[in-house]
Protein backbone atom coordinates (compact mmCIF):
# COMPACT_ATOMS: atom_id res chain seq x y z
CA UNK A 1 10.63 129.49 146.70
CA UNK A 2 8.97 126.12 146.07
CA UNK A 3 12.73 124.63 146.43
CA UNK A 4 12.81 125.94 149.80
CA UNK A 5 9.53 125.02 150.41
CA UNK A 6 10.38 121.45 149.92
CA UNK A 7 13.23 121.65 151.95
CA UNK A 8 11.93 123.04 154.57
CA UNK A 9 9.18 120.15 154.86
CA UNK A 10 11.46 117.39 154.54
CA UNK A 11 13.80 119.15 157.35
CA UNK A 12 10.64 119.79 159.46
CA UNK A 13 9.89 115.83 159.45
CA UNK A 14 11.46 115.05 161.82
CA UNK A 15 11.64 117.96 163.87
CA UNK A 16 9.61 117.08 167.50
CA UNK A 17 11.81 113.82 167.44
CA UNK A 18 14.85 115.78 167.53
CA UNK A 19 13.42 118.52 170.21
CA UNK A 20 12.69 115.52 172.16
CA UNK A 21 16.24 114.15 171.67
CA UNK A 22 17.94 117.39 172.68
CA UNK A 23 15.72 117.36 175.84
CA UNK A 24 16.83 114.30 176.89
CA UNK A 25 20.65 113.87 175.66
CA UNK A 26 21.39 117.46 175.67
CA UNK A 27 22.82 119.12 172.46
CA UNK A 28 23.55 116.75 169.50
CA UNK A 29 26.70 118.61 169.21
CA UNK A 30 29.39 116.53 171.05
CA UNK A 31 33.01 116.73 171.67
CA UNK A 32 34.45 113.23 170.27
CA UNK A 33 36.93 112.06 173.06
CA UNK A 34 39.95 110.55 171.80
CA UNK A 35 40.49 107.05 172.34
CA UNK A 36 43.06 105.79 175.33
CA UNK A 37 45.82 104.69 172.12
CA UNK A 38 46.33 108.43 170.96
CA UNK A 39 47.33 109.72 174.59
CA UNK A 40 50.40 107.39 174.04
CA UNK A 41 53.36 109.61 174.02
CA UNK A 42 55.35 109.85 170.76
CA UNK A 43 51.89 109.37 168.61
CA UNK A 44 49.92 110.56 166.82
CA UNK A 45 46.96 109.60 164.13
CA UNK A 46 47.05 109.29 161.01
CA UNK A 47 45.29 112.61 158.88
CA UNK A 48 44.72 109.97 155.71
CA UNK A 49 43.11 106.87 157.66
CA UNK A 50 43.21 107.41 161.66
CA UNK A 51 45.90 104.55 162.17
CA UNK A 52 48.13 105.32 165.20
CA UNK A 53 51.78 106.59 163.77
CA UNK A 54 54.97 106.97 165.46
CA UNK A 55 58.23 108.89 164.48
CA UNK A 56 61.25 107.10 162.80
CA UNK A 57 63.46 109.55 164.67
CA UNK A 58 64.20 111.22 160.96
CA UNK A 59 61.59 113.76 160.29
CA UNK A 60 62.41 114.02 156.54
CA UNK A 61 62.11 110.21 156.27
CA UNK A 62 58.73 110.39 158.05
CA UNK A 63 57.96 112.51 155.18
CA UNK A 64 58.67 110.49 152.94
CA UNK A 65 56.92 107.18 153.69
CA UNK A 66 53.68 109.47 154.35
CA UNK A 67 53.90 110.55 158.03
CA UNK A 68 55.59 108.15 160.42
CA UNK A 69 55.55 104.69 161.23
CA UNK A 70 52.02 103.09 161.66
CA UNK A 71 51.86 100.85 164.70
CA UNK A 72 51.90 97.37 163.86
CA UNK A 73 54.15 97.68 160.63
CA UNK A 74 57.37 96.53 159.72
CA UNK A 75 60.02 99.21 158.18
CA UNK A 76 62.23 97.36 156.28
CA UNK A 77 65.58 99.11 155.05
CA UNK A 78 68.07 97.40 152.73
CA UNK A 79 71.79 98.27 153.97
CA UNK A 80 74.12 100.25 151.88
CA UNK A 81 77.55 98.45 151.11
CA UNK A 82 79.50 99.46 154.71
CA UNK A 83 76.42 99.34 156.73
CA UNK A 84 77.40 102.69 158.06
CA UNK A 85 74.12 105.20 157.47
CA UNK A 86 71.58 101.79 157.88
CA UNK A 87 72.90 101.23 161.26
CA UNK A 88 72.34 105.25 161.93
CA UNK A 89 69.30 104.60 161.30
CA UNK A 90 68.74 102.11 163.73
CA UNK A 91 70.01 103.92 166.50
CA UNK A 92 67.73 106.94 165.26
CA UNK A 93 65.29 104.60 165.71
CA UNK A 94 65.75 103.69 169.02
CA UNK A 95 66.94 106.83 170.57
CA UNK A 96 63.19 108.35 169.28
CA UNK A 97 62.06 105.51 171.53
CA UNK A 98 63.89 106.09 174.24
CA UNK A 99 62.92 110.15 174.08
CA UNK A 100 59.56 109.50 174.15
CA UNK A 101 59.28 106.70 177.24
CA UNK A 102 58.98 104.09 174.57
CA UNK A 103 60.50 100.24 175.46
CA UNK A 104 62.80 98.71 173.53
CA UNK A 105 63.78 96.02 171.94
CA UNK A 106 67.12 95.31 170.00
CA UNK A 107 68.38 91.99 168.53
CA UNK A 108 71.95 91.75 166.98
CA UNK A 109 74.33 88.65 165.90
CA UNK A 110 77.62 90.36 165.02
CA UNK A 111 77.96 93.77 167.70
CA UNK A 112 76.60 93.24 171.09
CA UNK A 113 73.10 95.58 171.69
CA UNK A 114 74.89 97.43 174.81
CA UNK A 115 77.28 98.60 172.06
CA UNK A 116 74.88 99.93 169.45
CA UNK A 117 72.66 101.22 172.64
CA UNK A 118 75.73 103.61 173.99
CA UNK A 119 76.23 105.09 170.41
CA UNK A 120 72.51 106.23 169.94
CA UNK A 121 72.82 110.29 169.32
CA UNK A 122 71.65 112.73 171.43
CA UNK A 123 68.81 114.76 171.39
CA UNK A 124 68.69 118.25 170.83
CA UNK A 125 66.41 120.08 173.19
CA UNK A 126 64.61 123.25 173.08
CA UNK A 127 62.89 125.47 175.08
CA UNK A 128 60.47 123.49 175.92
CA UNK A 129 62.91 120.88 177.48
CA UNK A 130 63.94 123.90 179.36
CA UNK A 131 60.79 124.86 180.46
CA UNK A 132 60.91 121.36 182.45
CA UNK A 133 63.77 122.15 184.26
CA UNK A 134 64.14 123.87 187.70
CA UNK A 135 62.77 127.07 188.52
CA UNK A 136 65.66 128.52 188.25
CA UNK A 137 66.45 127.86 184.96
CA UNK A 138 62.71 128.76 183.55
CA UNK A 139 63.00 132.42 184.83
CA UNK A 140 66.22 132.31 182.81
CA UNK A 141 63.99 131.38 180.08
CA UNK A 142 61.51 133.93 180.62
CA UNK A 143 63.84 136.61 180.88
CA UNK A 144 65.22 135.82 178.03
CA UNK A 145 61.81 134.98 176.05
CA UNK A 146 60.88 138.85 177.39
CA UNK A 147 63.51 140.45 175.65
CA UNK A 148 63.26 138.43 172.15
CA UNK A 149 59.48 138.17 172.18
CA UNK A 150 56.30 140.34 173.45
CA UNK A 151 53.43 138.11 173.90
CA UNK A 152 49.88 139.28 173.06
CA UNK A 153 48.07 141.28 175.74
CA UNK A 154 44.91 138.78 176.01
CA UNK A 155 47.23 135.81 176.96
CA UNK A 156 49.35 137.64 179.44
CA UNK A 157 47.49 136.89 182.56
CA UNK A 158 47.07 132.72 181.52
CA UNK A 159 49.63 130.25 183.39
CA UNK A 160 52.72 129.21 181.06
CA UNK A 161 52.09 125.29 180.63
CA UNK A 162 54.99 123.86 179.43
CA UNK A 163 55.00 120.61 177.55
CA UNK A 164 57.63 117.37 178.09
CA UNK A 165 59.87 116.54 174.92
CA UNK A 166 58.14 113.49 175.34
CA UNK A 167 55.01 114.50 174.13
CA UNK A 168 56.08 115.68 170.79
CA UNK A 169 56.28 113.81 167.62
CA UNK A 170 59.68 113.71 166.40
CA UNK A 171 62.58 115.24 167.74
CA UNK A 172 66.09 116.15 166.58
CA UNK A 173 69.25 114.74 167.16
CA UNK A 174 73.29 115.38 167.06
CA UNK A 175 75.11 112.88 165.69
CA UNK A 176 78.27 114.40 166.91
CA UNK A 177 77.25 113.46 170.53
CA UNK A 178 76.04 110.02 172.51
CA UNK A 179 73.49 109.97 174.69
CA UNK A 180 73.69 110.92 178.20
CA UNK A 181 73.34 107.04 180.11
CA UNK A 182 71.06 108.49 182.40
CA UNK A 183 68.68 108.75 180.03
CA UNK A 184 69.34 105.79 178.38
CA UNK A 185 69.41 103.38 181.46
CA UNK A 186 65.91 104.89 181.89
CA UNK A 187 64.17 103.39 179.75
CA UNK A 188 63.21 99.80 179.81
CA UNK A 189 65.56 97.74 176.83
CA UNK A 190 65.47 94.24 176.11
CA UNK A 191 68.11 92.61 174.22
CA UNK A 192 68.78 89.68 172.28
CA UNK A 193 72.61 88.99 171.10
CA UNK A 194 72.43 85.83 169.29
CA UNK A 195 76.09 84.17 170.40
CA UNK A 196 74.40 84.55 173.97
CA UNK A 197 71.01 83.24 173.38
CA UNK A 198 71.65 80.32 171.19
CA UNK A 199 73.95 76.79 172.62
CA UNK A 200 76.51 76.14 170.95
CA UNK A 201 74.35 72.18 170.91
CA UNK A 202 70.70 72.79 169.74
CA UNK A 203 68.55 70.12 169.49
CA UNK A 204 66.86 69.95 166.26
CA UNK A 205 63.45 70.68 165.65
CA UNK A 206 61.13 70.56 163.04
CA UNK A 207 60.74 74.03 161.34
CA UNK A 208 61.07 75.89 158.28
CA UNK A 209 63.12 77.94 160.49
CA UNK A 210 66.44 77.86 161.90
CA UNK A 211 67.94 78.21 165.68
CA UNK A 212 68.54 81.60 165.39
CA UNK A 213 65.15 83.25 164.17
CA UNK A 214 63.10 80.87 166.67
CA UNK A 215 65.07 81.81 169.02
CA UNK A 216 64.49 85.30 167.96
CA UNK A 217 60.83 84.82 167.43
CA UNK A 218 60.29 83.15 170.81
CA UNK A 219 61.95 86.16 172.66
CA UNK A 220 60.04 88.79 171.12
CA UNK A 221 56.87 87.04 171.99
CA UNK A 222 57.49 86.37 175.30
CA UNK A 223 57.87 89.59 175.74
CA UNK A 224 55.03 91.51 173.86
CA UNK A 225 53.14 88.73 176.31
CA UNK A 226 54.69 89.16 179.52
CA UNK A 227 54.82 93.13 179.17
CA UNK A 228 51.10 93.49 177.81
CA UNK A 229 51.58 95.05 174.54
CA UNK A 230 49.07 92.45 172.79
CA UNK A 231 45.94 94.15 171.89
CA UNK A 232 44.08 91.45 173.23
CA UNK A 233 45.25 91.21 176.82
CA UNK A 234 43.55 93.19 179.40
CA UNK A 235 44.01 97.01 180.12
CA UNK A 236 45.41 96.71 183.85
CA UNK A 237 47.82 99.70 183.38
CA UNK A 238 48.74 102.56 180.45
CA UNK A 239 49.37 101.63 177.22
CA UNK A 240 52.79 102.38 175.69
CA UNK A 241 54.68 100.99 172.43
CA UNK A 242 57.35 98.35 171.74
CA UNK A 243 59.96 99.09 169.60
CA UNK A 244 61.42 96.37 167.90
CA UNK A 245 65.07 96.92 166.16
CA UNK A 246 66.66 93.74 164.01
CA UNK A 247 70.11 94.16 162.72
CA UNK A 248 71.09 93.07 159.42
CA UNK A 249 69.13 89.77 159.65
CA UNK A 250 70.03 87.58 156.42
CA UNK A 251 73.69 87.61 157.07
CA UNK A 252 75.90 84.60 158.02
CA UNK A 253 76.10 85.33 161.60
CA UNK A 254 72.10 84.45 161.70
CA UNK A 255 72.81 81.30 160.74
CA UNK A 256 71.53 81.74 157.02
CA UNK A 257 73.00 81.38 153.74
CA UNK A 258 71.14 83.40 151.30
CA UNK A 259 74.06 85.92 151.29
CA UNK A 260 76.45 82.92 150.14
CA UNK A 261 74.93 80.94 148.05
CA UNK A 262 72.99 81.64 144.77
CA UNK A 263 70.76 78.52 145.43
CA UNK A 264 70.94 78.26 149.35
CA UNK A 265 69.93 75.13 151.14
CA UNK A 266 67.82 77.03 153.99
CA UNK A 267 66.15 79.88 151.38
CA UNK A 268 62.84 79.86 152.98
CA UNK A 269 64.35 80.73 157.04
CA UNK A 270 64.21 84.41 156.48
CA UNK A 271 60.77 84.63 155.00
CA UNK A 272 59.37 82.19 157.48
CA UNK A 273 60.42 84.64 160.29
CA UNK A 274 59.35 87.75 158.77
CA UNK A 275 55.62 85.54 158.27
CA UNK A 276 55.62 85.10 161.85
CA UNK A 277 57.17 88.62 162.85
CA UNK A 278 54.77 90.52 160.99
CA UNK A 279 51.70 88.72 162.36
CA UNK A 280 52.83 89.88 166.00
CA UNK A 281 53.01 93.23 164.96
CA UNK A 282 49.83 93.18 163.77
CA UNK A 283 48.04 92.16 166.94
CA UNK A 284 50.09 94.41 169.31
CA UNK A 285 51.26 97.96 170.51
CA UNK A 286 54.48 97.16 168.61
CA UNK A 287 56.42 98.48 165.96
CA UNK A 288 59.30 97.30 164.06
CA UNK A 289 62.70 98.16 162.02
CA UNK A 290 64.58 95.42 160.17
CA UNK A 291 68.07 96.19 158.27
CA UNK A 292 68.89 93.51 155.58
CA UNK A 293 72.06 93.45 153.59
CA UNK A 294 70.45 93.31 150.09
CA UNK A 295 73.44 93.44 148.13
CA UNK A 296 74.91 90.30 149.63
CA UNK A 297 72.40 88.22 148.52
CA UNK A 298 72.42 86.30 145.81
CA UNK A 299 69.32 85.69 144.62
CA UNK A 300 66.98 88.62 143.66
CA UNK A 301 63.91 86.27 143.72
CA UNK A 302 64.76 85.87 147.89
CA UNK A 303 64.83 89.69 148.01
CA UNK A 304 61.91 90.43 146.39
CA UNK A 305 59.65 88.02 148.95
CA UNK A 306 61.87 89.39 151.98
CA UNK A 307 60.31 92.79 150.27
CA UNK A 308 56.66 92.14 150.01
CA UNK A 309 56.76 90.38 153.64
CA UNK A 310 57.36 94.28 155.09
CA UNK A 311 55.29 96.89 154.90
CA UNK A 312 57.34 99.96 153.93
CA UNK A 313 60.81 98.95 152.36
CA UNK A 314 63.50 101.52 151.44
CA UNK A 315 67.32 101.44 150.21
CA UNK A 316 70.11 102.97 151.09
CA UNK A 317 72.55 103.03 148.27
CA UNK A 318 75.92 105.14 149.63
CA UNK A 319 78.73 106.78 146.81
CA UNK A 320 81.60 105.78 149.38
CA UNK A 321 83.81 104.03 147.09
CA UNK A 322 82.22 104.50 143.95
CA UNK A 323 82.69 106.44 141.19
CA UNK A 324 79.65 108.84 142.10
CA UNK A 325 81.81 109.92 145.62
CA UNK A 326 84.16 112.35 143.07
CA UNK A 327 81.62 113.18 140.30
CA UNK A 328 80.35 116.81 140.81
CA UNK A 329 77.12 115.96 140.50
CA UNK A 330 76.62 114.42 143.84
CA UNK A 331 78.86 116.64 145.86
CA UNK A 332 76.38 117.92 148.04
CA UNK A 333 74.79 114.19 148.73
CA UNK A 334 76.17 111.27 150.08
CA UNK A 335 73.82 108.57 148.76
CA UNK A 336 70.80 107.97 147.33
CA UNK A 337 67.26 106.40 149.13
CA UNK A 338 65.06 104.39 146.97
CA UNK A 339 61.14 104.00 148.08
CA UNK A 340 60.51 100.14 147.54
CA UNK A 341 57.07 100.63 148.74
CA UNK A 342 54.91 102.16 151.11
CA UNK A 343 52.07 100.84 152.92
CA UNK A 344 48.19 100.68 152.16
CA UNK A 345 47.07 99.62 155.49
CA UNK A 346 44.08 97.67 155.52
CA UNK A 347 44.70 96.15 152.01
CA UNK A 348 46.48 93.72 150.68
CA UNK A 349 48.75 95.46 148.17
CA UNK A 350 51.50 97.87 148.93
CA UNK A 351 52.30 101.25 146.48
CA UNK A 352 55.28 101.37 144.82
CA UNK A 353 55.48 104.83 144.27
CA UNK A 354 57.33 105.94 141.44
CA UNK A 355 59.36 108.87 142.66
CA UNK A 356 62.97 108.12 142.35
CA UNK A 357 65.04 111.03 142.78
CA UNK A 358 65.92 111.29 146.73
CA UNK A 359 69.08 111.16 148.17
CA UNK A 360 70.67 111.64 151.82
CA UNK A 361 72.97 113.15 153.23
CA UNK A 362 74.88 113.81 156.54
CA UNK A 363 75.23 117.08 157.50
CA UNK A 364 77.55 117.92 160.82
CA UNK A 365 74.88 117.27 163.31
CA UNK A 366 72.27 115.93 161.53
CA UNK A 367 71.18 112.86 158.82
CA UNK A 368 68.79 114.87 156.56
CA UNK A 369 67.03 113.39 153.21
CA UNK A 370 66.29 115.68 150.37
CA UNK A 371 65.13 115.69 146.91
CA UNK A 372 68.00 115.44 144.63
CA UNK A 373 68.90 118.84 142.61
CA UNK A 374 71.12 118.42 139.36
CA UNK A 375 73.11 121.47 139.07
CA UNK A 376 72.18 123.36 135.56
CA UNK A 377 74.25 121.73 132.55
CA UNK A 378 76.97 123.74 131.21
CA UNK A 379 76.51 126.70 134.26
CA UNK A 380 79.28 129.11 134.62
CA UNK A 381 79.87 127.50 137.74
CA UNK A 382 80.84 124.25 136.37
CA UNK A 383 84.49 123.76 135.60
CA UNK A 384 85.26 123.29 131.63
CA UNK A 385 86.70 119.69 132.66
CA UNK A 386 83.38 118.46 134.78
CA UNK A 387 81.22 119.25 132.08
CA UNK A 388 81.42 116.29 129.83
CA UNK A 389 81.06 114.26 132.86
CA UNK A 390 78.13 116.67 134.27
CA UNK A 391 76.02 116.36 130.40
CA UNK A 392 76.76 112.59 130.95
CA UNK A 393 75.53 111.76 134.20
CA UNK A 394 72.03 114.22 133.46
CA UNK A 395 71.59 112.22 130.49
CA UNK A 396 71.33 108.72 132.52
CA UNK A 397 69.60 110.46 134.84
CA UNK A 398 67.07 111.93 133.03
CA UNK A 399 64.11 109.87 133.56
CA UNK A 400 64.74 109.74 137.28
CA UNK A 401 64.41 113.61 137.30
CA UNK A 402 62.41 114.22 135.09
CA UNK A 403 64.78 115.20 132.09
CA UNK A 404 66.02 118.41 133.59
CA UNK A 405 69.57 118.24 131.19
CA UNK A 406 69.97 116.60 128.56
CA UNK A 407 72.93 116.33 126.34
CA UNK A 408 75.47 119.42 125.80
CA UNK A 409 72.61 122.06 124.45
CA UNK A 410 71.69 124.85 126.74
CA UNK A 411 68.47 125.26 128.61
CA UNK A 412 65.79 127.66 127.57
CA UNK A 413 63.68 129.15 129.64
């Protein structure tokens, strides 16, 4: 009793100041509005920290790197040997962009963009892309949805609001089929192809820098400028997000020798363009994807600063032509995806999280990452002459999963 005495005097302190704040303001119990950044399309917030994310296009890799994409970051993904599933994930990338209204912007030296933009997939639309079709077409879908599915009594009588495929976050896509153009051509793409952009006589200027990436550089931020995706420009019309896909900057074509040369002349280019690339993102409605091949260059110390200049990093490491493409243990999988690091926005240290057994694959229609599953050692569904090879490969990977198998001896449960 004399605890809820005392409460009840120190709540009763202030008690006419609050009648008299009610009185005037109303209840103290307010809605909170959402700010003008979340009504983007394709966005959401952030549950962990409130930053604005968008979708990769690959819902199992937003997932992974801890919900999406968080605008004004840099994704950074280190190609596998034939650039095959790095480039699909580029035109994931974009074609999430160009699903949700999103502009883009794609920069190439070795295929031309207009090549890499008519292979994006196409996406797979539901019902509630068909709910924004004619009329005709959504009493198909109600007849059908009557049939299937009774809907409660109490919501009967409300109107059926159907939401655009825009709207959501993350969608799905066939990688059997292209895009329809129509769609494509409606949406507003920049492009930068580098034999196009650059003379063939440059004059030379003083930079740690070469041609290429300031030519590069100078592109993008004319148009985050001209376009008014800086944060700092005024709010004449609705917001919307930029984009940004780089393909396989490092190599050759850019101009840069990192990927020939164990001590390259020009080792600081690529860094110095990623410096001023990330610092961009940060102060704009921008987003952006970079593919590297990491296994071309020579010098590790180069990769690890390309690394730490990106915000999330991942690699792809693909079985095609290696020995892991005919071992039984990765029959299901076609590679493996190592987490570099993932951001911690607002600091200045990235995690390097510590889970290493993921792996990729690509199904008929779809690019899907899972956790990697070791079959049981020595199972009746193992062939006599896989399982040396099967207690071998669980052995080396044993710390990676967690020592499921080890050696020839049987599990106990």
């Amino acid at each position: 009793l004399s605890l809820i005495g005392q409460c009840g005097v120190r709540s009763g302190i202030g008690v006419g100041s609050r009648q008299d704040t009610r009185a005037v303001h109303g209840t103290s119990f307010q809605k909170k509005s959402r700010g003008k950044l979340v009504s983007i399309p394709g966005t959401r917030p952030s549950v962990q920290n409130g930053q604005l994310l968008v979708s990769t296009g690959v819902t199992s890799l937003d997932y992974v790197i801890g919900g999406g994409l968080a605008v004004g970051t840099l994704l950074l993904i280190e190609e596998d040997k034939y650039d095959s599933y790095s480039r699909m994930l580029l035109k994931y990338f974009l074609a999430e962009g160009v699903v949700c209204g999103h502009s883009l912007f794609l920069g190439s030296a070795r295929d031309p963009p207009e090549e890499i933009l008519q292979e994006l997939p196409a996406p797979v639309l539901d019902d509630i892309g068909c709910a924004a079709g004619d009329e005709g077409q959504a009493k198909l879908c109600d007849s059908e949805g009557e049939d299937s599915m009774k809907i409660a009594w109490r919501y009967q009588n409300f109107p059926k609001t159907a939401l655009a495929a825009s709207s959501r976050f993350g969608h799905y896509y066939d990688v059997s089929k292209t895009m329809d153009p129509e769609m494509r051509q409606a949406s507003k793409c920049n492009t930068f192809f580098l034999p196009d952009e650059l003379p063939l006589k440059s004059e030379a200027e003083p930079s740690t820098m070469n041609a290429g990436y300031r030519a590069l550089l100078r592109s993008i931020q004319n148009l985050i400028h001209r376009e008014g995706f800086d944060t700092a420009a005024p709010q004449n019309k609705s917001r919307n997000i930029l984009r940004i896909g780089l393909h396989s900057l490092g190599s050759p074509l850019w101009g840069d020798d990192i990927c020939c040369k164990e001590s390259p002349s020009d080792a600081v280019s690529l860094t110095s363009f990623l410096y001023g690339f990330r610092a961009l993102l940060r102060s704009s409605l921008c987003v952006g994807m970079v593919t590297v091949p990491s296994h071309l260059i020579q010098n590790r110390a180069i990769m690890g600063r390309v690394t730490k200049l990106c915000d999330t990093a991942i690699a792809l490491e693909s079985f095609r032509g290696s020995e892991r493409e005919t071992n039984p243990l990765y029959k299901d999988y076609h590679g493996l995806l190592h987490v570099r690091q993932t951001p911690h926005l607002n600091c200045l240290v990235c995690e390097v999280p510590d889970t290493k057994d993921l792996a990729f694959k690509l199904k008929r229609k779809q690019f899907a990452i899972e956790r990697l599953h070791l079959p049981p050692d020595l199972s009746d569904t193992v062939s006599r002459l896989s399982k040396p090879d099967l207690a071998e490969s669980a052995r080396l990977l044993s710390p990676a999963c967690g020592g499921t198998a080890a050696g020839r001896k049987h599990l106990d449960f």
